[in-house]
C-alpha atoms as a PDB file:
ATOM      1  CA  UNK A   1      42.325   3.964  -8.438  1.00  0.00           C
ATOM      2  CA  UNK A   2      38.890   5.725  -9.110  1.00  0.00           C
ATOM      3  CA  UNK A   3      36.378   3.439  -8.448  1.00  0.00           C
ATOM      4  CA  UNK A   4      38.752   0.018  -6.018  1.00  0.00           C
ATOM      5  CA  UNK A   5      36.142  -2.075  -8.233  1.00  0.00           C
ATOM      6  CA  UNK A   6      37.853  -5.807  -7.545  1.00  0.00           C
ATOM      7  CA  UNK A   7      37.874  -7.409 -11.158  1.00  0.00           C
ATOM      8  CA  UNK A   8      39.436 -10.720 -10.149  1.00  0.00           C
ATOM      9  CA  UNK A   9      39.890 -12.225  -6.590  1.00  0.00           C
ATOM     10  CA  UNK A  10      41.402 -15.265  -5.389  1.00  0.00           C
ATOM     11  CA  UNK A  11      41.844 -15.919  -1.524  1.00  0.00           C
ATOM     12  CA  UNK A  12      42.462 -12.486  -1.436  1.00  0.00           C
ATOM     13  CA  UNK A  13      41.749 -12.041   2.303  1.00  0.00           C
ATOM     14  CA  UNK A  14      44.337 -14.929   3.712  1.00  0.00           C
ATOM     15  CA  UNK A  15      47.520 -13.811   5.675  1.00  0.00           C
ATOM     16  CA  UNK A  16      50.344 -14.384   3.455  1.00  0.00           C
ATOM     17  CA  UNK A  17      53.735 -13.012   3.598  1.00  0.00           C
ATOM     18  CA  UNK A  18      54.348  -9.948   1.866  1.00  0.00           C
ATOM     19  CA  UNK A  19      58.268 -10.044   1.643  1.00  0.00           C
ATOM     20  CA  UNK A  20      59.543  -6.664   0.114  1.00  0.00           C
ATOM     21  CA  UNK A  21      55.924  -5.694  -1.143  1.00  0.00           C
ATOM     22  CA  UNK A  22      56.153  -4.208   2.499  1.00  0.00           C
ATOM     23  CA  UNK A  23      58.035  -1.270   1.318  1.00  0.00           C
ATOM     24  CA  UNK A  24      55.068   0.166  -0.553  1.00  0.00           C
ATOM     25  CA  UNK A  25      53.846   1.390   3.162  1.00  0.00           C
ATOM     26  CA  UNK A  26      57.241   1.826   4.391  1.00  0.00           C
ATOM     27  CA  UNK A  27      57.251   4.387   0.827  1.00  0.00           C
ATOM     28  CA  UNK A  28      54.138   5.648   2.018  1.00  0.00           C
ATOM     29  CA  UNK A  29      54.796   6.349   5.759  1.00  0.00           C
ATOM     30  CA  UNK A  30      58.169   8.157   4.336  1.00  0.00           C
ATOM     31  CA  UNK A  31      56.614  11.069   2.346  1.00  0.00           C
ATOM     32  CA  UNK A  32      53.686  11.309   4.920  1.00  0.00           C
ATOM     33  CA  UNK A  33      56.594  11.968   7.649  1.00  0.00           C
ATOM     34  CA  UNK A  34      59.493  13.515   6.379  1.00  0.00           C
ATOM     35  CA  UNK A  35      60.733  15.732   3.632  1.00  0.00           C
ATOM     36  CA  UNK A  36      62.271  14.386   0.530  1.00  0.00           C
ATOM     37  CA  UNK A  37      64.819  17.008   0.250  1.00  0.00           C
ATOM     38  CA  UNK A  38      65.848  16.079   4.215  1.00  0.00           C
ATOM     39  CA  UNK A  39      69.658  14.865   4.649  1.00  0.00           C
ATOM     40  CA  UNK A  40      70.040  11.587   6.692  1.00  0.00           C
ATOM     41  CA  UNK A  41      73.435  10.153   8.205  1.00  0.00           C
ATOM     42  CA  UNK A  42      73.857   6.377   8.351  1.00  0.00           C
ATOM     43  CA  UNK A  43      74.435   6.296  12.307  1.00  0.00           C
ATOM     44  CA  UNK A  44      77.169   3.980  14.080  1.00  0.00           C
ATOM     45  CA  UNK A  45      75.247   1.626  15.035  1.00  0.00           C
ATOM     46  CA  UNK A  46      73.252   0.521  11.901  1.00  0.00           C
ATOM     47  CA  UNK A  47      75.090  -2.686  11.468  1.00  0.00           C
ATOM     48  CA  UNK A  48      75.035  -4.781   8.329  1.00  0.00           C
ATOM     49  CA  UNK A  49      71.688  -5.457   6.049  1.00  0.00           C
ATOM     50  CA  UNK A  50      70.378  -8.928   5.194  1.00  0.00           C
ATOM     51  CA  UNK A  51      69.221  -9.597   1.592  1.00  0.00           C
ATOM     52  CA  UNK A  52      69.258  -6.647  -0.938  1.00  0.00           C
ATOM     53  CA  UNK A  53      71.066  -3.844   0.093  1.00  0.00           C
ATOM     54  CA  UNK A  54      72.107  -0.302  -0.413  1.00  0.00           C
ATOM     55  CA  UNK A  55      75.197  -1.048   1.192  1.00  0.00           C
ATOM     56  CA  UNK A  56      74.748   1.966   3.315  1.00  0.00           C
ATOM     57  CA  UNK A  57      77.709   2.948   5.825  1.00  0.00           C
ATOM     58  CA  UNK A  58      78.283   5.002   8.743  1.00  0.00           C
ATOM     59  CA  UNK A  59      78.550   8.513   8.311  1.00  0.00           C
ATOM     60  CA  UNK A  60      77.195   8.330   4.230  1.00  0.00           C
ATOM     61  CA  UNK A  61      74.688  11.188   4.186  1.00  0.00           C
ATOM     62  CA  UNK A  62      71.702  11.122   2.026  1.00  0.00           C
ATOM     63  CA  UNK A  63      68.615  12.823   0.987  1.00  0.00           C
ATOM     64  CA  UNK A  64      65.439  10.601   1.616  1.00  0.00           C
ATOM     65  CA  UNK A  65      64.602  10.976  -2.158  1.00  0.00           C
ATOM     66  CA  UNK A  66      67.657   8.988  -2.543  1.00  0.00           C
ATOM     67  CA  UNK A  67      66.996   6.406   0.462  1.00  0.00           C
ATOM     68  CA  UNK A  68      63.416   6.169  -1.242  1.00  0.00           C
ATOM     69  CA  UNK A  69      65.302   5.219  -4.640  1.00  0.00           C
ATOM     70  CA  UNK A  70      66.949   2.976  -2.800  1.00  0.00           C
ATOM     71  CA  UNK A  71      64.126   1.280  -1.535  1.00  0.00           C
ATOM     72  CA  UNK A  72      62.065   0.722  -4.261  1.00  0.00           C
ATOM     73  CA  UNK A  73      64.434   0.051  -7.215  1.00  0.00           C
ATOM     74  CA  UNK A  74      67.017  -1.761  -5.349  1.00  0.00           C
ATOM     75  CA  UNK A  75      64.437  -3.009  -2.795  1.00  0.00           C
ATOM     76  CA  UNK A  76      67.295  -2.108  -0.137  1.00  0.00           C
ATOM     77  CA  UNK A  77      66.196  -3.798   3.377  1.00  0.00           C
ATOM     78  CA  UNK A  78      69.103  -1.066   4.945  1.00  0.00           C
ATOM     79  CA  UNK A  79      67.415   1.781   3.786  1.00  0.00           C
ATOM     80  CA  UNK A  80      64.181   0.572   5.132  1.00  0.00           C
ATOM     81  CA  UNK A  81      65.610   0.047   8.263  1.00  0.00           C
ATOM     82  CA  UNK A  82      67.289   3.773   7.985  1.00  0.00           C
ATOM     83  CA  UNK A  83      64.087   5.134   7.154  1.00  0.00           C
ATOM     84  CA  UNK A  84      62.110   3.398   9.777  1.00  0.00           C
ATOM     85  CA  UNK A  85      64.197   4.340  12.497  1.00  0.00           C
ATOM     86  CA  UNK A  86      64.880   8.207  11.288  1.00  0.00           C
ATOM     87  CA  UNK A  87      60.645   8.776  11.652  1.00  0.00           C
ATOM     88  CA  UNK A  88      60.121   6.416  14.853  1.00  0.00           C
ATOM     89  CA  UNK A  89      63.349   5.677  16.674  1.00  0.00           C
ATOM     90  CA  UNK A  90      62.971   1.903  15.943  1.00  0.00           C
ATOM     91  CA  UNK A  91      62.119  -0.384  13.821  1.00  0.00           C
ATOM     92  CA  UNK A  92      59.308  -1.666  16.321  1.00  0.00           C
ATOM     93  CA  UNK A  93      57.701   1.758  16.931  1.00  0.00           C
ATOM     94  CA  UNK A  94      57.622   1.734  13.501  1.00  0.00           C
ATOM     95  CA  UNK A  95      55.868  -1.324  12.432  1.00  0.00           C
ATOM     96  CA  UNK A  96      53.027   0.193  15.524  1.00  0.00           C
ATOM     97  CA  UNK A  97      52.835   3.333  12.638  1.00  0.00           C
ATOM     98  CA  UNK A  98      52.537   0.579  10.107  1.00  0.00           C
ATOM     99  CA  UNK A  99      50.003  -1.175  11.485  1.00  0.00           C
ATOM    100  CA  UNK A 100      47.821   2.085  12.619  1.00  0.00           C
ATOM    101  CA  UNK A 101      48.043   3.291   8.916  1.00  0.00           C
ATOM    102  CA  UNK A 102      46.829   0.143   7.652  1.00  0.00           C
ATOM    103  CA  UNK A 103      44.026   0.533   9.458  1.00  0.00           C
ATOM    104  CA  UNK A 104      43.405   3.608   8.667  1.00  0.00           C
ATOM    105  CA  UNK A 105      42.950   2.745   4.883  1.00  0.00           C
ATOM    106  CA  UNK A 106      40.613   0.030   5.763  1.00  0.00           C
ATOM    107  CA  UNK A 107      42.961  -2.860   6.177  1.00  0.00           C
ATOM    108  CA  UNK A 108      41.389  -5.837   8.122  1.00  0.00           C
ATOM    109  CA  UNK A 109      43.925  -8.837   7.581  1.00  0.00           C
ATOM    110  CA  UNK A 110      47.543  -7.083   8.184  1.00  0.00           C
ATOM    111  CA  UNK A 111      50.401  -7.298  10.958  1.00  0.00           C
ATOM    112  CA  UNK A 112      53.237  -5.485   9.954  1.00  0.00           C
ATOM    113  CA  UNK A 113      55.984  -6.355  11.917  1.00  0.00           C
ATOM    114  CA  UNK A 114      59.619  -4.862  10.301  1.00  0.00           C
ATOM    115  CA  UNK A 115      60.223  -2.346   7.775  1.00  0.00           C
ATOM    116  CA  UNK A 116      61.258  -4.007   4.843  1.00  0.00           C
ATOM    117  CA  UNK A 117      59.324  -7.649   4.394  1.00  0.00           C
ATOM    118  CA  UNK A 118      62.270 -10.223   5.990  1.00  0.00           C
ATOM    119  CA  UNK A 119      60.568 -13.168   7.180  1.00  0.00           C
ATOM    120  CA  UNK A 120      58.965 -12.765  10.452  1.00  0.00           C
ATOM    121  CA  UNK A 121      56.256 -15.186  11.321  1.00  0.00           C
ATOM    122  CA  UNK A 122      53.725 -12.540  12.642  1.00  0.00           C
ATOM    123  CA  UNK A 123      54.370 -10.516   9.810  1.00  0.00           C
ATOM    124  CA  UNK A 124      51.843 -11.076   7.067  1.00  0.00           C
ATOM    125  CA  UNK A 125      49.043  -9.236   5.188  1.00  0.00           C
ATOM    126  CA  UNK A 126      45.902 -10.239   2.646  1.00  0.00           C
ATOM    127  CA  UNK A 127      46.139  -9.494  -0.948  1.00  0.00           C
ATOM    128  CA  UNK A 128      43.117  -7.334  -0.609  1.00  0.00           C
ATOM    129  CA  UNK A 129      44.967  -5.183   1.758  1.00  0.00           C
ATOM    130  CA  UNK A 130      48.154  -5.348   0.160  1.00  0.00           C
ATOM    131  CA  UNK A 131      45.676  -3.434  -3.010  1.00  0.00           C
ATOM    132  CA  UNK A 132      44.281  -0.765  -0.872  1.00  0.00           C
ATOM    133  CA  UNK A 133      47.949  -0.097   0.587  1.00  0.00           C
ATOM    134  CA  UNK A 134      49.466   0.231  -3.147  1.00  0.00           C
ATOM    135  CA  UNK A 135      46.526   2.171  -4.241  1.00  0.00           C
ATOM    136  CA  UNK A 136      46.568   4.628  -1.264  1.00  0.00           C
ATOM    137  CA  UNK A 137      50.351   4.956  -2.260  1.00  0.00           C
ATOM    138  CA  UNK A 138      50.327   5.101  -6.154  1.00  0.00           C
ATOM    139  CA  UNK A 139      47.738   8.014  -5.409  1.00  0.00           C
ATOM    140  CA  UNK A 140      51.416  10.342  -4.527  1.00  0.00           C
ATOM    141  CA  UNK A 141      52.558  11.484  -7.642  1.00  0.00           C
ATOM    142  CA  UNK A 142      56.225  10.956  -5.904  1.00  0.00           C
ATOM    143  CA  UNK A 143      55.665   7.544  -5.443  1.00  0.00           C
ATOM    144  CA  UNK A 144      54.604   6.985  -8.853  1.00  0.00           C
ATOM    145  CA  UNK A 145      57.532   7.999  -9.998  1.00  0.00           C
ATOM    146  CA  UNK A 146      59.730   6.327  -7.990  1.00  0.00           C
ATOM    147  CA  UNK A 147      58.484   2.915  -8.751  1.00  0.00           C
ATOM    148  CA  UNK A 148      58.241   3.387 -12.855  1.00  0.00           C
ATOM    149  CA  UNK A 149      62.178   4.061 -12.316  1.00  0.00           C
ATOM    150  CA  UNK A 150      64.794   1.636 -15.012  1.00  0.00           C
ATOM    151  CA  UNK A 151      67.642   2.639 -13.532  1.00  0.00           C
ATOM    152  CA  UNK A 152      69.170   4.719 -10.649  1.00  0.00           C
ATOM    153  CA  UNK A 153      73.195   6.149 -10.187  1.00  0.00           C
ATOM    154  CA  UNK A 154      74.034   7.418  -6.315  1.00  0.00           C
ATOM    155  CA  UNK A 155      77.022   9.273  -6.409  1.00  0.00           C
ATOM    156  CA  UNK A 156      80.116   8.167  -4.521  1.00  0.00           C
ATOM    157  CA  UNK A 157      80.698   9.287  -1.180  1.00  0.00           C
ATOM    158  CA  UNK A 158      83.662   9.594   1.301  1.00  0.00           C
ATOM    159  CA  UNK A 159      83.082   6.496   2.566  1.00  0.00           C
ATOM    160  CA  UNK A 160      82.119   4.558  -0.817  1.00  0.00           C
ATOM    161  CA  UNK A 161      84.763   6.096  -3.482  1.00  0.00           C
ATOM    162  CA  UNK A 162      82.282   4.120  -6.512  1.00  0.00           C
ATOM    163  CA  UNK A 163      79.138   4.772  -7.713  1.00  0.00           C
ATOM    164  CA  UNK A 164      75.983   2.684  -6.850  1.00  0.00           C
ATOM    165  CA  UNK A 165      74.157   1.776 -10.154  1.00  0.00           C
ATOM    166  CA  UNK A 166      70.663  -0.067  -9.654  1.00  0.00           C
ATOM    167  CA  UNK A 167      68.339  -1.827 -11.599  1.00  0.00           C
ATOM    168  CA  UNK A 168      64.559  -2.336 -10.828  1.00  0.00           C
ATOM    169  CA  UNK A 169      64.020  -5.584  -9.693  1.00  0.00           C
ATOM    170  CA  UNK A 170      60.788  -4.901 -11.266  1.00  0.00           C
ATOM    171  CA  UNK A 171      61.151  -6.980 -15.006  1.00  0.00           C
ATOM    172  CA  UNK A 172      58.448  -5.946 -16.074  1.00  0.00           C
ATOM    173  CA  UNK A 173      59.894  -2.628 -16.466  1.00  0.00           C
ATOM    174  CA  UNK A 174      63.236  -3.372 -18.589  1.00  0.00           C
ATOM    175  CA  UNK A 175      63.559  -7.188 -19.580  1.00  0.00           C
ATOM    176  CA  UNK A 176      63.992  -8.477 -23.146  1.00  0.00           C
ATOM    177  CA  UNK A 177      63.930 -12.013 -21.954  1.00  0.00           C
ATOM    178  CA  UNK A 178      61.201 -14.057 -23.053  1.00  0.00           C
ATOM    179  CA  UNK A 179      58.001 -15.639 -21.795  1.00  0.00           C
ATOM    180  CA  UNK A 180      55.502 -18.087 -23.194  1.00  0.00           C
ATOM    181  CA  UNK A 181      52.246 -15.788 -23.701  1.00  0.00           C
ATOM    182  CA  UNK A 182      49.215 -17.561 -25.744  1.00  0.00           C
ATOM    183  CA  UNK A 183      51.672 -19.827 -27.185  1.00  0.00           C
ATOM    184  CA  UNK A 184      54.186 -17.321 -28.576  1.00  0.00           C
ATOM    185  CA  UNK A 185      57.545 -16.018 -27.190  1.00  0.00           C
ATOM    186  CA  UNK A 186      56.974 -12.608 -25.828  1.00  0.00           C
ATOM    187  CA  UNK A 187      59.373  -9.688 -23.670  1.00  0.00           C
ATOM    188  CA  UNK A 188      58.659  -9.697 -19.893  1.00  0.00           C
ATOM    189  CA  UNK A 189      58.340  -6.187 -21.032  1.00  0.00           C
ATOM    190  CA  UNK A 190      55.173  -5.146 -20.991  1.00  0.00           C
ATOM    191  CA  UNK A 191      54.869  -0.810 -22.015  1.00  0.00           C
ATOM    192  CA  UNK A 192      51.401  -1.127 -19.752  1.00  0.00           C
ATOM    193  CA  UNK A 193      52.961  -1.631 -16.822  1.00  0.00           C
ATOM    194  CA  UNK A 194      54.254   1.148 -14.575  1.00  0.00           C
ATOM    195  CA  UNK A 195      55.119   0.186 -11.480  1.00  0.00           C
ATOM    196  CA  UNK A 196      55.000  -1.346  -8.610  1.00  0.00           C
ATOM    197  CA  UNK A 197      57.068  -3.718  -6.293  1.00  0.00           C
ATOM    198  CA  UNK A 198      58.635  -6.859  -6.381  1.00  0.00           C
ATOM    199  CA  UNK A 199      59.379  -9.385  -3.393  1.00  0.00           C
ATOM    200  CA  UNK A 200      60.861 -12.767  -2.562  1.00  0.00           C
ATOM    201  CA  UNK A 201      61.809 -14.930   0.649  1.00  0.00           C
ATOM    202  CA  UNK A 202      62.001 -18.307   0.788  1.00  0.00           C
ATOM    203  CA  UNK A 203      58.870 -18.359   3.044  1.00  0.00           C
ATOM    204  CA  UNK A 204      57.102 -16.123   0.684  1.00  0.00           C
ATOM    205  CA  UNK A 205      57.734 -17.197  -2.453  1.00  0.00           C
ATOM    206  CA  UNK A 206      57.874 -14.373  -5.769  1.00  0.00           C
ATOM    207  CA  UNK A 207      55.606 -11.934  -4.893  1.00  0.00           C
ATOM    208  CA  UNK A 208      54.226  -8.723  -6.832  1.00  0.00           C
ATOM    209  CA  UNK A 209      52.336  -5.840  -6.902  1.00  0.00           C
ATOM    210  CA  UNK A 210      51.741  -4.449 -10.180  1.00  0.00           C
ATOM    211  CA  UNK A 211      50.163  -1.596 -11.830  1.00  0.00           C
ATOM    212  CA  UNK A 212      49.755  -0.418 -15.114  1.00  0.00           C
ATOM    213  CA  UNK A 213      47.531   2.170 -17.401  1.00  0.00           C
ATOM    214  CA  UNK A 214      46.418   1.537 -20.898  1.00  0.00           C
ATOM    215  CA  UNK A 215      42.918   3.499 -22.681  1.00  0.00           C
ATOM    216  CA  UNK A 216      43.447   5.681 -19.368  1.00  0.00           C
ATOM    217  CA  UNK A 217      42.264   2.918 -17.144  1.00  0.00           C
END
């Protein structure tokens, strides 16, 4: 975060699709905006989520600490869309604050065009940008926390008489399954590694952005 010194880089300033990586900024653009201790109402009109999903229903209130939980453990594309319309009215005026913040960090290969990474065709962003995004993020002590997060419990509500217990789709995190490493059978989990967000369409492929600290680096 210190020095943005690139150690390796591979076609890191072609368009690609982001998927849920998008959330980092839609993270970001949350705490910049609105308080996490603010109460927000799932309005009539929200409608049903595509893909991962809080499962969020009209009239459920919740704090934005727990729509950001949401967001970045569960990767929820409804609480993106919640969020995104609670600081800009729409989803559209929102991806305009997107795409103004992105420049702002310096940015020169990014069109955001929803809150939450579905496949749009005109929405796509370089690797190289996708770092300076994370790296402007991971710089909020909030958001560092968020995305280290195992495991998250919402409690029930009126309208959803269970709890909601999530898992980071982050492996790296949690997993005792095994990959080949150097020729040996190792854990995905790897202590290093603290963060950061996971994505997948079927136009984008697995996608990550990762972070980790080890020796203080």
């Amino acid at each position: 975060i210190d020095s943005g010194e690139i150690l390796y880089e591979k076609n890191s300033d072609r368009p690609m699709f982001p998927a849920s990586t998008t959330k980092i900024m839609t993270a970001l653009l949350t705490l910049e905006n609105l308080n996490l201790s603010d109460k927000i109402t799932v309005p009539e009109d929200m409608g049903p989520a595509d893909g991962s999903a809080m499962y969020l229903l009209p009239g459920e209130t919740f704090s934005v600490r727990e729509l950001l939980d949401g967001l970045l453990v569960k990767s929820a594309n409804d609480a993106a869309v919640l969020l995104a319309r609670t600081i800009s009215g729409d989803t559209d005026k929102f991806a305009i604050v997107m795409n103004q913040r992105a420049k702002e960090i310096g940015c020169k290969n990014t069109h955001f065009a929803n809150p939450n990474g579905l496949h749009n065709p005109n929405h796509t962003i370089s690797a190289y940008d996708m770092a300076l995004i994370a790296r402007e993020a991971m710089k909020n002590a909030t958001v560092r926390d968020l995305v280290s997060q195992v495991n998250l419990t919402l409690d029930e509500t009126p309208q959803t008489p269970e709890k909601r217990y999530f898992r980071n789709t982050n492996r790296f995190l949690w997993s005792t399954s095994k990959i080949i490493y150097n020729n040996e059978y190792i854990p995905i989990k790897y202590e290093v590694v603290d963060g950061i967000k996971t994505g997948y369409t079927g136009e984008a492929g697995n996608c990550l952005v990762s972070s980790g600290k080890k020796n203080d680096i």
